[in-house]
PDB file of N, CA and C in Angstrom:
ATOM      1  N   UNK A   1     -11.107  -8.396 -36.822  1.00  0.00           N
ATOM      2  CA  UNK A   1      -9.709  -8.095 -36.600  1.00  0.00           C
ATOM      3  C   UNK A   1      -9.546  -6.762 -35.864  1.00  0.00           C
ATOM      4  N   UNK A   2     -10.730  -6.018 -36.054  1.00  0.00           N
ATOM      5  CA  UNK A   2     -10.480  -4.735 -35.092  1.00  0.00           C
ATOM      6  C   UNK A   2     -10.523  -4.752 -34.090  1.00  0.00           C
ATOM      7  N   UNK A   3     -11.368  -5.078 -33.327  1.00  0.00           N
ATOM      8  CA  UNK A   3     -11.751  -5.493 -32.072  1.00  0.00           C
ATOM      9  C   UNK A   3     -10.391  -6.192 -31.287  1.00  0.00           C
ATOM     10  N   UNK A   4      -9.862  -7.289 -31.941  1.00  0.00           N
ATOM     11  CA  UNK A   4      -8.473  -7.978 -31.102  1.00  0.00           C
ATOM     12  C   UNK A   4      -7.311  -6.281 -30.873  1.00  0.00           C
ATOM     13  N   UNK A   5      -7.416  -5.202 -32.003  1.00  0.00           N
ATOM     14  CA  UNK A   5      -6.245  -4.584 -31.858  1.00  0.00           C
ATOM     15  C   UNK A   5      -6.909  -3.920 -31.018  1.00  0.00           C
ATOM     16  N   UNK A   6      -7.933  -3.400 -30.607  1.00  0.00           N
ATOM     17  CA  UNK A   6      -8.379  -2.328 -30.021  1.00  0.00           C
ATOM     18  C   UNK A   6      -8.293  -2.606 -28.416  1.00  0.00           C
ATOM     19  N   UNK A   7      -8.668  -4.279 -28.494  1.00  0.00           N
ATOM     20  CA  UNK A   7      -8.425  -4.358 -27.138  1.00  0.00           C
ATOM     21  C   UNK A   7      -7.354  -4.693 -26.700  1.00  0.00           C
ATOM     22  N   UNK A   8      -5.930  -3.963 -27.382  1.00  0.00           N
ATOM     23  CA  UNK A   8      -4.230  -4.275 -27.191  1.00  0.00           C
ATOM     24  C   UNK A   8      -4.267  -2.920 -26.531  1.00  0.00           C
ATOM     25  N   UNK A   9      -5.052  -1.913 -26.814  1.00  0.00           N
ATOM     26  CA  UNK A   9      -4.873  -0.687 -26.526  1.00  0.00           C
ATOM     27  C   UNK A   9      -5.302  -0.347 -25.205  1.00  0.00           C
ATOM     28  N   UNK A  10      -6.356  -1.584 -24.428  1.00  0.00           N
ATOM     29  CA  UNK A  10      -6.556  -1.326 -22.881  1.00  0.00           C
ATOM     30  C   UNK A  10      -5.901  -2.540 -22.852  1.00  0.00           C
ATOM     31  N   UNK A  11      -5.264  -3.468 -22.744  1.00  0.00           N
ATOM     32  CA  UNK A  11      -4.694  -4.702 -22.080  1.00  0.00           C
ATOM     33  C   UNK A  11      -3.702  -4.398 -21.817  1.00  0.00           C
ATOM     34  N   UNK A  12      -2.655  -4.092 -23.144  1.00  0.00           N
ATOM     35  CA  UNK A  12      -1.521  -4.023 -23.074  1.00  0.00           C
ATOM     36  C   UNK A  12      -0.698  -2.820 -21.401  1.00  0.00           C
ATOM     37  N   UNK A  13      -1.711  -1.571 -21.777  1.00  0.00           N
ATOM     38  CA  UNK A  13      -0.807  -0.709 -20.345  1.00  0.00           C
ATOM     39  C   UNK A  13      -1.415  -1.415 -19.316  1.00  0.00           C
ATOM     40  N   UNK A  14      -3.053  -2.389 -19.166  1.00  0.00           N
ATOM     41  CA  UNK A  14      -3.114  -2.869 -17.831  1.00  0.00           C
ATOM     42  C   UNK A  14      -2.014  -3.702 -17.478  1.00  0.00           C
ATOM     43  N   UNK A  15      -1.500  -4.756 -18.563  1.00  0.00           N
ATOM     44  CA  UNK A  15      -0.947  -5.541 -17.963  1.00  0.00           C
ATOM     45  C   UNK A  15       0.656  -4.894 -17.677  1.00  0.00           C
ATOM     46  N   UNK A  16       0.942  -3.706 -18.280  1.00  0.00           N
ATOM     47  CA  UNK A  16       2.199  -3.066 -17.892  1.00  0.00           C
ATOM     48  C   UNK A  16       1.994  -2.018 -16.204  1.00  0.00           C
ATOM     49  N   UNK A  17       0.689  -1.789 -15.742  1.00  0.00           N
ATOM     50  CA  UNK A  17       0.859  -1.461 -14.863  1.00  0.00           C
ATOM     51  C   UNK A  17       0.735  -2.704 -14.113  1.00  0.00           C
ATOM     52  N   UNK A  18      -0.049  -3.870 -14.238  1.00  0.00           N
ATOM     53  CA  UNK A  18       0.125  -4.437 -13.165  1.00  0.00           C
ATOM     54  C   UNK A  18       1.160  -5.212 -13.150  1.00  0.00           C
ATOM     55  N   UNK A  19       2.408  -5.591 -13.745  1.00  0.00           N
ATOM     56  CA  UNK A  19       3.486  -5.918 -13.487  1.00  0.00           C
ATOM     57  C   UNK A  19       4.092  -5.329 -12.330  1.00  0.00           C
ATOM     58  N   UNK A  20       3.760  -3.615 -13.174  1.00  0.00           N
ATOM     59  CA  UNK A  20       4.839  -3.135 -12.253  1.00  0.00           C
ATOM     60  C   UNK A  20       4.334  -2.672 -10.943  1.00  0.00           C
ATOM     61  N   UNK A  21       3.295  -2.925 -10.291  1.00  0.00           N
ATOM     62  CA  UNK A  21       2.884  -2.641  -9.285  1.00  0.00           C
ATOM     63  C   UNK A  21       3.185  -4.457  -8.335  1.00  0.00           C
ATOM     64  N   UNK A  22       3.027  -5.118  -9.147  1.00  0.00           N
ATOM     65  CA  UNK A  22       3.566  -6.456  -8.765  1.00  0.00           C
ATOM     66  C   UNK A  22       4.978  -6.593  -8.414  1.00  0.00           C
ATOM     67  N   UNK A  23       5.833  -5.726  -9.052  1.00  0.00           N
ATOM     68  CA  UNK A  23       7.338  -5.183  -8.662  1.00  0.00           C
ATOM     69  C   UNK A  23       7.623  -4.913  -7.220  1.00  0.00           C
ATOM     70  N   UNK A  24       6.608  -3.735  -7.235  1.00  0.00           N
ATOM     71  CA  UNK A  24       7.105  -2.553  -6.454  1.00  0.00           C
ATOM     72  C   UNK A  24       6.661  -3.388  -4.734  1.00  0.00           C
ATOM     73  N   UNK A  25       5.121  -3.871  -4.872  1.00  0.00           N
ATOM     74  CA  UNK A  25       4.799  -4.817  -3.731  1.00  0.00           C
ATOM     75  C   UNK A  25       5.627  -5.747  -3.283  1.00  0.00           C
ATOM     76  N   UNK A  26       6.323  -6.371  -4.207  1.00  0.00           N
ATOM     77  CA  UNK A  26       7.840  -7.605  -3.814  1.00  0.00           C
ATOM     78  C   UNK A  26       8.893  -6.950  -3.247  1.00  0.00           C
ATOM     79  N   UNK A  27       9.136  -5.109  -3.759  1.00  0.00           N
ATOM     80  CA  UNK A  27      10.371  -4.612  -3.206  1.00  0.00           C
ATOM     81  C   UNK A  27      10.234  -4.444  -1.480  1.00  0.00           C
ATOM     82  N   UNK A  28       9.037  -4.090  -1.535  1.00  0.00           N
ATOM     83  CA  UNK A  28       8.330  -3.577  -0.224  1.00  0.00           C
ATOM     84  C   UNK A  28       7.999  -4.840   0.242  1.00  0.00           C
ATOM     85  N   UNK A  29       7.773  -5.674   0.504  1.00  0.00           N
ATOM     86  CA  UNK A  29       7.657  -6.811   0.771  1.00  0.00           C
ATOM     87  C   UNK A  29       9.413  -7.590   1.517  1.00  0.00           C
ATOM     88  N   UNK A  30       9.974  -7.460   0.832  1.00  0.00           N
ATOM     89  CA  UNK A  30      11.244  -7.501   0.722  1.00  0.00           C
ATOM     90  C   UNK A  30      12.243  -6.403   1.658  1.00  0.00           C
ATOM     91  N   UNK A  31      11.704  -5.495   1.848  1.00  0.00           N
ATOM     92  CA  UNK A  31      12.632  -4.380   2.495  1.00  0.00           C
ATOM     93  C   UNK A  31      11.609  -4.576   3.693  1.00  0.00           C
ATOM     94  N   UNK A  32      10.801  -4.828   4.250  1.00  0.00           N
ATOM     95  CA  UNK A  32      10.026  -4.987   5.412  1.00  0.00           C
ATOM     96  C   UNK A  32      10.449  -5.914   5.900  1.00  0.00           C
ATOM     97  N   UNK A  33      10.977  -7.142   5.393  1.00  0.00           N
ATOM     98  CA  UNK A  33      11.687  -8.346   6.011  1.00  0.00           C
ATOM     99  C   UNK A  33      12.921  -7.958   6.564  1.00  0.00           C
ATOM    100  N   UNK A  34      13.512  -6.980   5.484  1.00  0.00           N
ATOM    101  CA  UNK A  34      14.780  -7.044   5.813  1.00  0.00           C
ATOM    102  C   UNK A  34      14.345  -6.202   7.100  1.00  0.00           C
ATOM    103  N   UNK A  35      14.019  -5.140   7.675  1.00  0.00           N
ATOM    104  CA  UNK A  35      13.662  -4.228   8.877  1.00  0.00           C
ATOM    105  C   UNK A  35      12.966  -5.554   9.826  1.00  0.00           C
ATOM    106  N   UNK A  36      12.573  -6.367   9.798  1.00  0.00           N
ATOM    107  CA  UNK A  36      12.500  -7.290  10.701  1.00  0.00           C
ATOM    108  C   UNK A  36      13.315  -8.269  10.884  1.00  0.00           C
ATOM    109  N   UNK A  37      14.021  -8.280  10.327  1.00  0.00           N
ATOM    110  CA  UNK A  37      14.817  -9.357  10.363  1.00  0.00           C
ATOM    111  C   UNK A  37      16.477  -8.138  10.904  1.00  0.00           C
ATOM    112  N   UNK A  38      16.614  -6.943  11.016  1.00  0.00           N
ATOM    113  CA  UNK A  38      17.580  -6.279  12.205  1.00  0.00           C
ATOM    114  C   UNK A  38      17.124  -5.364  13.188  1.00  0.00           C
ATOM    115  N   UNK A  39      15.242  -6.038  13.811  1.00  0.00           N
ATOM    116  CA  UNK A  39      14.701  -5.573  14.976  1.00  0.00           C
ATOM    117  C   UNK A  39      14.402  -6.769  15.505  1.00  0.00           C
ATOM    118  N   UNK A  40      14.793  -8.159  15.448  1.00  0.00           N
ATOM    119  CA  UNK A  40      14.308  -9.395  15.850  1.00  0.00           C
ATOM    120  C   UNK A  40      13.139  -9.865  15.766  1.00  0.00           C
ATOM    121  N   UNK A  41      12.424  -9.565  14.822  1.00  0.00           N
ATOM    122  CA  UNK A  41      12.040 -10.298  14.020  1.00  0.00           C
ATOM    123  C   UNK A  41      10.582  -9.717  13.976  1.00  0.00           C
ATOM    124  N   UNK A  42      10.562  -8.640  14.372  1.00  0.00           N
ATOM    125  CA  UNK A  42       9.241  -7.332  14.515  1.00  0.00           C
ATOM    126  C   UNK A  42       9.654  -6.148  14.088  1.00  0.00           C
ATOM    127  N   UNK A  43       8.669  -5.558  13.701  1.00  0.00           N
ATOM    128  CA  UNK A  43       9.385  -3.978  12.692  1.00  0.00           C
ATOM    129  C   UNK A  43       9.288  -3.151  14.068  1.00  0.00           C
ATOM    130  N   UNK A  44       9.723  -2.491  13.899  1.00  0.00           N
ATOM    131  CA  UNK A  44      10.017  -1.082  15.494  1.00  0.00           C
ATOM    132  C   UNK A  44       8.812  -0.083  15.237  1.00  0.00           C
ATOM    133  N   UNK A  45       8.695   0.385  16.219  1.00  0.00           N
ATOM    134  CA  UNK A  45       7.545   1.298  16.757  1.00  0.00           C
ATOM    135  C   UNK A  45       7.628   2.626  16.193  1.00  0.00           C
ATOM    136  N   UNK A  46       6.519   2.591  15.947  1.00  0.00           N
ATOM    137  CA  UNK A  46       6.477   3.922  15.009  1.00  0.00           C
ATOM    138  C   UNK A  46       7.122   5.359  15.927  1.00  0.00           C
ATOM    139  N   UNK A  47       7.633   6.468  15.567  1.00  0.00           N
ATOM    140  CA  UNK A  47       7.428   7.169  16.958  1.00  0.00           C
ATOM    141  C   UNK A  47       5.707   7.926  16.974  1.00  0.00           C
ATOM    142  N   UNK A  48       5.783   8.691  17.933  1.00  0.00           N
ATOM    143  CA  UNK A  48       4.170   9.200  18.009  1.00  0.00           C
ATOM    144  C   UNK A  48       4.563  10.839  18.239  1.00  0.00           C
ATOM    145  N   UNK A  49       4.559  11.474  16.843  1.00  0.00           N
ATOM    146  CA  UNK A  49       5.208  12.729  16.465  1.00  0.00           C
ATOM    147  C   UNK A  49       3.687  13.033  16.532  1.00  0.00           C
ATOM    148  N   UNK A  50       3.728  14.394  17.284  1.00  0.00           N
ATOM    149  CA  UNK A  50       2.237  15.280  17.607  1.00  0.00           C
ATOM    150  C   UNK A  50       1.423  15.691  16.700  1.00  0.00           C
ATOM    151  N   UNK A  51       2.518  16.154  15.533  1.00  0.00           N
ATOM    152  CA  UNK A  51       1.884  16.352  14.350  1.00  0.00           C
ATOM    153  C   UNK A  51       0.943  15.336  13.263  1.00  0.00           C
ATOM    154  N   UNK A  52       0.849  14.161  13.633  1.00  0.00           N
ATOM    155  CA  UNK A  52       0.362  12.821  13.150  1.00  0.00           C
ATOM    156  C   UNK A  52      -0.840  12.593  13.611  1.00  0.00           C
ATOM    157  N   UNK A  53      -1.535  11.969  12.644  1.00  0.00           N
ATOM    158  CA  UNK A  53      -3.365  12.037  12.948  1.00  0.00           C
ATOM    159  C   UNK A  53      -3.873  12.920  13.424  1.00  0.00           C
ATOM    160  N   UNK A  54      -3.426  14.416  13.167  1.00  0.00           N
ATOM    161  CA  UNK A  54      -4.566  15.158  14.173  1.00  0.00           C
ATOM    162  C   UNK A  54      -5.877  15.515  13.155  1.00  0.00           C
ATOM    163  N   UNK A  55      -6.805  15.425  13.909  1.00  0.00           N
ATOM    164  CA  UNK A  55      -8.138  15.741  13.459  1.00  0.00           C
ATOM    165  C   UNK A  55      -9.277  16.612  13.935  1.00  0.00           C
ATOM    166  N   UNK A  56      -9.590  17.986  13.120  1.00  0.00           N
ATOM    167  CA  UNK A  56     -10.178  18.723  13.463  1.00  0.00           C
ATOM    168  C   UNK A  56     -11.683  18.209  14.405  1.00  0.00           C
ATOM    169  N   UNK A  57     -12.389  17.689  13.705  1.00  0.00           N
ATOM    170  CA  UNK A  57     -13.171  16.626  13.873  1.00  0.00           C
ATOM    171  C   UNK A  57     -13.698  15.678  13.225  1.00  0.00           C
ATOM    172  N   UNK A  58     -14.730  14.804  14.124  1.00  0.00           N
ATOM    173  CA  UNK A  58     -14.218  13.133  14.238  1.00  0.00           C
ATOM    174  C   UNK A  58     -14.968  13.121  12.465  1.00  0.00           C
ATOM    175  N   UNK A  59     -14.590  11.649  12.316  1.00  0.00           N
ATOM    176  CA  UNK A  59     -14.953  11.557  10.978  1.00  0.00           C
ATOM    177  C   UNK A  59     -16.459  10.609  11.322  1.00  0.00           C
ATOM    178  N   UNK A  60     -16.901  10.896  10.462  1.00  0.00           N
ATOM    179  CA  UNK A  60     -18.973  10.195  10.096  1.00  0.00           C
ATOM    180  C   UNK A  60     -18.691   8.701  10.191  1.00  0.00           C
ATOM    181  N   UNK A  61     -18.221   8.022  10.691  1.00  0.00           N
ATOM    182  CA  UNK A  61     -17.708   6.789  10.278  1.00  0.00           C
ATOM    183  C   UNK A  61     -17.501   6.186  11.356  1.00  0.00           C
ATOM    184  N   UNK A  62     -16.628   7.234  12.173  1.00  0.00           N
ATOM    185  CA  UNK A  62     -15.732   5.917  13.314  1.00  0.00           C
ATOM    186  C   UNK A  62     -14.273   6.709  13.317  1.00  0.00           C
ATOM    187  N   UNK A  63     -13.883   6.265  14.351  1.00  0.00           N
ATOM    188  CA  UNK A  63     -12.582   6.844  14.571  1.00  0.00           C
ATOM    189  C   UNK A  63     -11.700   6.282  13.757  1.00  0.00           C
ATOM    190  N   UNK A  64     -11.215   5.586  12.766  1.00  0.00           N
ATOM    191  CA  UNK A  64      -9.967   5.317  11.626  1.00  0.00           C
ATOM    192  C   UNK A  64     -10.936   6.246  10.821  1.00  0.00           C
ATOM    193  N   UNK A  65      -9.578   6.483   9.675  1.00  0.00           N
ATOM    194  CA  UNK A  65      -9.725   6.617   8.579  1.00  0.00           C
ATOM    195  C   UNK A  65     -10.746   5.492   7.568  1.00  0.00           C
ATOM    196  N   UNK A  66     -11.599   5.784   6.099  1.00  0.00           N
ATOM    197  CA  UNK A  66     -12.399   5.247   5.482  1.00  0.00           C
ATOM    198  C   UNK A  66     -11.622   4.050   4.977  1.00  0.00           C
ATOM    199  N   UNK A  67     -10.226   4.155   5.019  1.00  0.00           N
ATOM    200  CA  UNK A  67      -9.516   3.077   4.532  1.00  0.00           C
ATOM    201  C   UNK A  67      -8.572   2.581   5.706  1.00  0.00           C
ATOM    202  N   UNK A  68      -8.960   1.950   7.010  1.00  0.00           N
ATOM    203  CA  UNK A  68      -8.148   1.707   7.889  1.00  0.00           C
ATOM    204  C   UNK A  68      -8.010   0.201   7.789  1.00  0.00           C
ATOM    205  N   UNK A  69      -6.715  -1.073   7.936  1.00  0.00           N
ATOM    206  CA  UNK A  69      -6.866  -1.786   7.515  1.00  0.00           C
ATOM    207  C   UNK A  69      -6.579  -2.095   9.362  1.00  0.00           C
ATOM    208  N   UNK A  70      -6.535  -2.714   9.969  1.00  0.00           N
ATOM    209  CA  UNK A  70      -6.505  -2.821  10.897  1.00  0.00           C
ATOM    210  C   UNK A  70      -4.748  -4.052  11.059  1.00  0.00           C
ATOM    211  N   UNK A  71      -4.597  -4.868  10.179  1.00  0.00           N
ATOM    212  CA  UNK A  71      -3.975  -5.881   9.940  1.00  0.00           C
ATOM    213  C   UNK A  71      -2.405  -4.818   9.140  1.00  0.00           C
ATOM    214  N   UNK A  72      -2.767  -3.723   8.768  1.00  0.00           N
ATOM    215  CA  UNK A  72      -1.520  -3.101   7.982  1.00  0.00           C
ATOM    216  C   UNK A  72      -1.153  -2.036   8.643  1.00  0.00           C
ATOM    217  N   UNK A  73      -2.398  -1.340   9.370  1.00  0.00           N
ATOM    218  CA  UNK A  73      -2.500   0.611   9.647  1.00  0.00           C
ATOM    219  C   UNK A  73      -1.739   0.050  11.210  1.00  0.00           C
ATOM    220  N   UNK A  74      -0.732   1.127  11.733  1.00  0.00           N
ATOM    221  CA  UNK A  74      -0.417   0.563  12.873  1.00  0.00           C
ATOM    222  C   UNK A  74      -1.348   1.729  13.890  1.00  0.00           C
TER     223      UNK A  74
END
């Protein structure tokens, strides 16, 4: 009987964070449509502010970032 309560004590907040991260992905999900859906039917161009990506130097890797998704990162 210990064991079932003990493991309420890691289940229970996983499954309360992943609700709510399941939330927050639908809101965003949801508000990205709506921004495509009053640019015809493509989200608008980022602007290209100078201050953005600058990099002292290059990274060991490759030019993106370690987490560049290619399909999300514009």
């Amino acid at each position: 009987m210990q064991i079932i309560v003990d493991t309420h004590y890691i289940s229970d907040p996983a499954f309360a964070v992943i609700a709510w991260v399941r939330n927050v992905e639908a809101e965003h999900a949801e508000h990205e449509e709506h921004i495509k859906k009053e640019n015809g039917g493509h989200l608008p161009e980022v602007p290209a502010y100078d201050y953005l990506n600058t990099r002292r130097k290059a990274f060991p890797w490759g030019p993106n970032s370690l987490f560049f998704n290619p399909h999300v990162c514009i």
